[in-house]
Protein backbone atom coordinates (compact mmCIF):
# COMPACT_ATOMS: atom_id res chain seq x y z
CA UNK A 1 13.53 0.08 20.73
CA UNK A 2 14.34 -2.42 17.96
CA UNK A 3 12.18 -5.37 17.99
CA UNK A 4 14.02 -9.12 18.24
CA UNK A 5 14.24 -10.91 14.12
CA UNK A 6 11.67 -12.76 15.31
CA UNK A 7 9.27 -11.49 17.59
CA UNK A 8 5.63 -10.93 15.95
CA UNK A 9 3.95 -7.49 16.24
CA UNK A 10 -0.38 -8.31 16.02
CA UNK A 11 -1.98 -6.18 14.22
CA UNK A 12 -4.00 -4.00 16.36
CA UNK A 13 -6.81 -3.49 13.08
CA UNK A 14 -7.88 -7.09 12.49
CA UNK A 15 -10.25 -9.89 11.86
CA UNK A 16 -9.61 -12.96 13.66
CA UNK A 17 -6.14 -12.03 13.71
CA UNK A 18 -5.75 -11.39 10.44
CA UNK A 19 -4.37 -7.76 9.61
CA UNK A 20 -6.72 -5.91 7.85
CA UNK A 21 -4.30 -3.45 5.95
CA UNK A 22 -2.58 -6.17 3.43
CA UNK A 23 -6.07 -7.27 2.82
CA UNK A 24 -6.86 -4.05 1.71
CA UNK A 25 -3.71 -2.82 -0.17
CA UNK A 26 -3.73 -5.09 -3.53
CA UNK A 27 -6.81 -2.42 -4.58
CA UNK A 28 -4.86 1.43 -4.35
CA UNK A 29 -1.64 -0.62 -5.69
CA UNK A 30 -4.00 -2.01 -8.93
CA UNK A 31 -6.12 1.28 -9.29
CA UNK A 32 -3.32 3.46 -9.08
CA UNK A 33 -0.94 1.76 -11.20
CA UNK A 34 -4.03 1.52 -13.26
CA UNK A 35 -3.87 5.03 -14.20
CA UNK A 36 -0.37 5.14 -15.41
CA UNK A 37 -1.27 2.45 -17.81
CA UNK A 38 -4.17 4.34 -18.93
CA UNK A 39 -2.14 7.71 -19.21
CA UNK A 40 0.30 6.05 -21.19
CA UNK A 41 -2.53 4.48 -23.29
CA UNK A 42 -4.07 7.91 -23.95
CA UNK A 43 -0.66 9.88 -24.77
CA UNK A 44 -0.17 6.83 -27.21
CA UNK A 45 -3.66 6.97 -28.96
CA UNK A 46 -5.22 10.05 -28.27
CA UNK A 47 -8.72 7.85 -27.13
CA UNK A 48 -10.53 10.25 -24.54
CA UNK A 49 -11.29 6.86 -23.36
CA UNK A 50 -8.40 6.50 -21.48
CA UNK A 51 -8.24 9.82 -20.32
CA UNK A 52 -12.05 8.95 -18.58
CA UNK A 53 -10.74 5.32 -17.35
CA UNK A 54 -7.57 7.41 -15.59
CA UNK A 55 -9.87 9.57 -13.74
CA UNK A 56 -12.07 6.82 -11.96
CA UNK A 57 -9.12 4.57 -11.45
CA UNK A 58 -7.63 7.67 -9.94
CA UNK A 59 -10.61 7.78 -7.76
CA UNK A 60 -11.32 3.94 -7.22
CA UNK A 61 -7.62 4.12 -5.96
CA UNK A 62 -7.81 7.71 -3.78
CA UNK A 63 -11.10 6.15 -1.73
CA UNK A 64 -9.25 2.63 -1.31
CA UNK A 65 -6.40 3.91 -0.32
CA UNK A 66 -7.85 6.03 2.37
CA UNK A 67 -9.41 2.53 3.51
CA UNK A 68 -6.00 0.81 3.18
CA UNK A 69 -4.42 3.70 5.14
CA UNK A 70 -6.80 3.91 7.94
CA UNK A 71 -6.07 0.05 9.17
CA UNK A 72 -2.58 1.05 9.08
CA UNK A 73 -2.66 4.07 10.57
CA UNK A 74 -4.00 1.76 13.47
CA UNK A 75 -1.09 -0.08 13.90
CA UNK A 76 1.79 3.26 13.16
CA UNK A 77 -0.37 5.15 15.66
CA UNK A 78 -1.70 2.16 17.80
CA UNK A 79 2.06 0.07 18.83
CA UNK A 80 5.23 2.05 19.74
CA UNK A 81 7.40 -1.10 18.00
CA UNK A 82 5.98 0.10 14.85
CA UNK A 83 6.78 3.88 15.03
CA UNK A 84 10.19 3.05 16.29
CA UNK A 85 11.14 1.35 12.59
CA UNK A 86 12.51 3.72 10.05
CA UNK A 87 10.95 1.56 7.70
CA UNK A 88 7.10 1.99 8.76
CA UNK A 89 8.19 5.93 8.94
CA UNK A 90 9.22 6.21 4.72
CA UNK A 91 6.11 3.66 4.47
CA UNK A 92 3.54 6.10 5.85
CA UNK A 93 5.20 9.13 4.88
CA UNK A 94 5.71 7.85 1.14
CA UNK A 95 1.76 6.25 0.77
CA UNK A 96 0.37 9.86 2.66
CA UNK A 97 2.44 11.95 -0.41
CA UNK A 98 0.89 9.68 -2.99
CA UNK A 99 -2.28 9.66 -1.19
CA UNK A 100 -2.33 13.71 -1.57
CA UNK A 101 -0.54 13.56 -4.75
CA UNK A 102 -3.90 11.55 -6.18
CA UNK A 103 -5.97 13.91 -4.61
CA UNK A 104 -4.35 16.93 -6.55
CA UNK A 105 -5.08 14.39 -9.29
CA UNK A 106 -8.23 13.97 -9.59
CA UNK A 107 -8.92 17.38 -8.81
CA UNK A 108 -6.91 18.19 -12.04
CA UNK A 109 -8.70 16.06 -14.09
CA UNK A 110 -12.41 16.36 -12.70
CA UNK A 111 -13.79 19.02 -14.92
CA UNK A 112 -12.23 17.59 -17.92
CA UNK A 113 -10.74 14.21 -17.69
CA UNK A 114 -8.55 14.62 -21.63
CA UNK A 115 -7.39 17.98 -20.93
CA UNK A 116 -6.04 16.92 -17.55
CA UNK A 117 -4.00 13.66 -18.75
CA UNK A 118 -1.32 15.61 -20.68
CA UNK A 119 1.17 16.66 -19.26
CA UNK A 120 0.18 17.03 -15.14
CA UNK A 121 -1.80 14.08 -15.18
CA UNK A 122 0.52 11.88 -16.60
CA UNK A 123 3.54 13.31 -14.15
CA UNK A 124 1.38 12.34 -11.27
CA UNK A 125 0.93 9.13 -12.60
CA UNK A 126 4.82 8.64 -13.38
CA UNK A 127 4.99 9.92 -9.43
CA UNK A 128 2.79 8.03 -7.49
CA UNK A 129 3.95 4.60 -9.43
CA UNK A 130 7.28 5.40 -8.41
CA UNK A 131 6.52 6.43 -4.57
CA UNK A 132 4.53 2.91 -4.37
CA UNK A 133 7.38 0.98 -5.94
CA UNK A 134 9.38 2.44 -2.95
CA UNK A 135 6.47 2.59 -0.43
CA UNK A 136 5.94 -1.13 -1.58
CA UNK A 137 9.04 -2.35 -0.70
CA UNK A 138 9.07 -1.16 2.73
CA UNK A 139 5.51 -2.34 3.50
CA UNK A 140 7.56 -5.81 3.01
CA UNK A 141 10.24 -5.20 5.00
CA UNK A 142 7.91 -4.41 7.71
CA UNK A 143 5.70 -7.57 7.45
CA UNK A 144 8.22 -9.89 6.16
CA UNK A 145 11.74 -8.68 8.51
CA UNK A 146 10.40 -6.47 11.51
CA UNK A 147 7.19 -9.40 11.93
CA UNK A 148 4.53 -6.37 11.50
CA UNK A 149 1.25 -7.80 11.62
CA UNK A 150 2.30 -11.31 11.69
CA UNK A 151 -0.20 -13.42 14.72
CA UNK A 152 2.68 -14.89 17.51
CA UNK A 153 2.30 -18.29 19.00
CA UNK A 154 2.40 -18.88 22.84
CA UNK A 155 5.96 -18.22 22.87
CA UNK A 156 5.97 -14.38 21.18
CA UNK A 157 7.56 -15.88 18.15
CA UNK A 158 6.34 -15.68 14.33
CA UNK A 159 3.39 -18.57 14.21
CA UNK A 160 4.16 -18.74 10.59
CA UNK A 161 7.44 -20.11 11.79
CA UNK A 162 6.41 -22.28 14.27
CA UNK A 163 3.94 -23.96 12.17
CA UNK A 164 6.08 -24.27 9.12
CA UNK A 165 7.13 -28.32 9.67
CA UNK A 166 4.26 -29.57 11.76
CA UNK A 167 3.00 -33.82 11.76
CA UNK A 168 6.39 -34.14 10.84
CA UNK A 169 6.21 -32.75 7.45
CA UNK A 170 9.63 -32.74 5.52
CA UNK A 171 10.65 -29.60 4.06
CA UNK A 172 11.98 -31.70 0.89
């Protein structure tokens, strides 16, 4: 069942009706792009350094992302409108692959953070970046054009919308 343009879809994990999971996303996205930057860094300079900072951004961004995933799990597994959206299917699917992908990271690199950046730690890096560039994009198609998480007003509709020109506010 497709949901109307502009029908909202509540979160079902949220505080004061604010979703939870874009709250919580901004940290794996930063961590884990994090350790590309520092396994370029490293390849570039040879500083074990880097190769230390990749593994606990690696980690920072496995254990936040679990957080970020659980409060959207809520809502794939908690509303039928969500599951129903191709989009929120390559969205979990994608962030679960990158989510096990880090895992097989830091495992790699535990024991010995320098010999693990070059070459597998590196490729991970290159993959997960990638999968959250595309995993990205579709977390804002489902907020921003399927309503996902967005609080209605009285009438079912976006309250962003309904809000957007109120005590006669001019939009110019």
């Amino acid at each position: 069942m497709a949901t109307h343009e502009h029908e909202a879809i509540p979160s079902k994990a949220a505080i004061g009706g604010h979703p939870i999971h874009p709250m919580l996303v901004p940290f794996p996205l930063a961590f884990l792009v994090g350790v590309l930057v520092s396994d370029l860094v490293f390849w570039w300079t040879g500083d074990p350094f880097w190769a230390r900072g990749s593994l606990w951004l690696a980690g920072a961004g496995l254990v936040t992302g679990v957080a970020a995933a659980a409060a959207g799990l809520t809502d794939f597994i908690g509303r039928h409108q969500v599951r129903a959206l191709s989009a929120a299917w390559i969205h979990f699917i994608g962030n679960a692959a990158a989510l096990l992908l880090t895992l097989w990271s830091v495992l790699h690199r535990a024991d010995d953070p320098v010999a693990g950046a070059l070459p597998l730690g590196l490729v991970l890096s290159v993959v997960v970046a990638a999968i959250l560039g595309v995993t990205g994009w579709y977390g804002g198609e489902l907020s921003y054009r399927h309503r996902v998480g967005v609080m209605p007003d009285e009438t079912g509709h976006a309250a962003a919308a309904a809000r957007t020109y109120t005590h006669g506010a001019s939009p110019r």
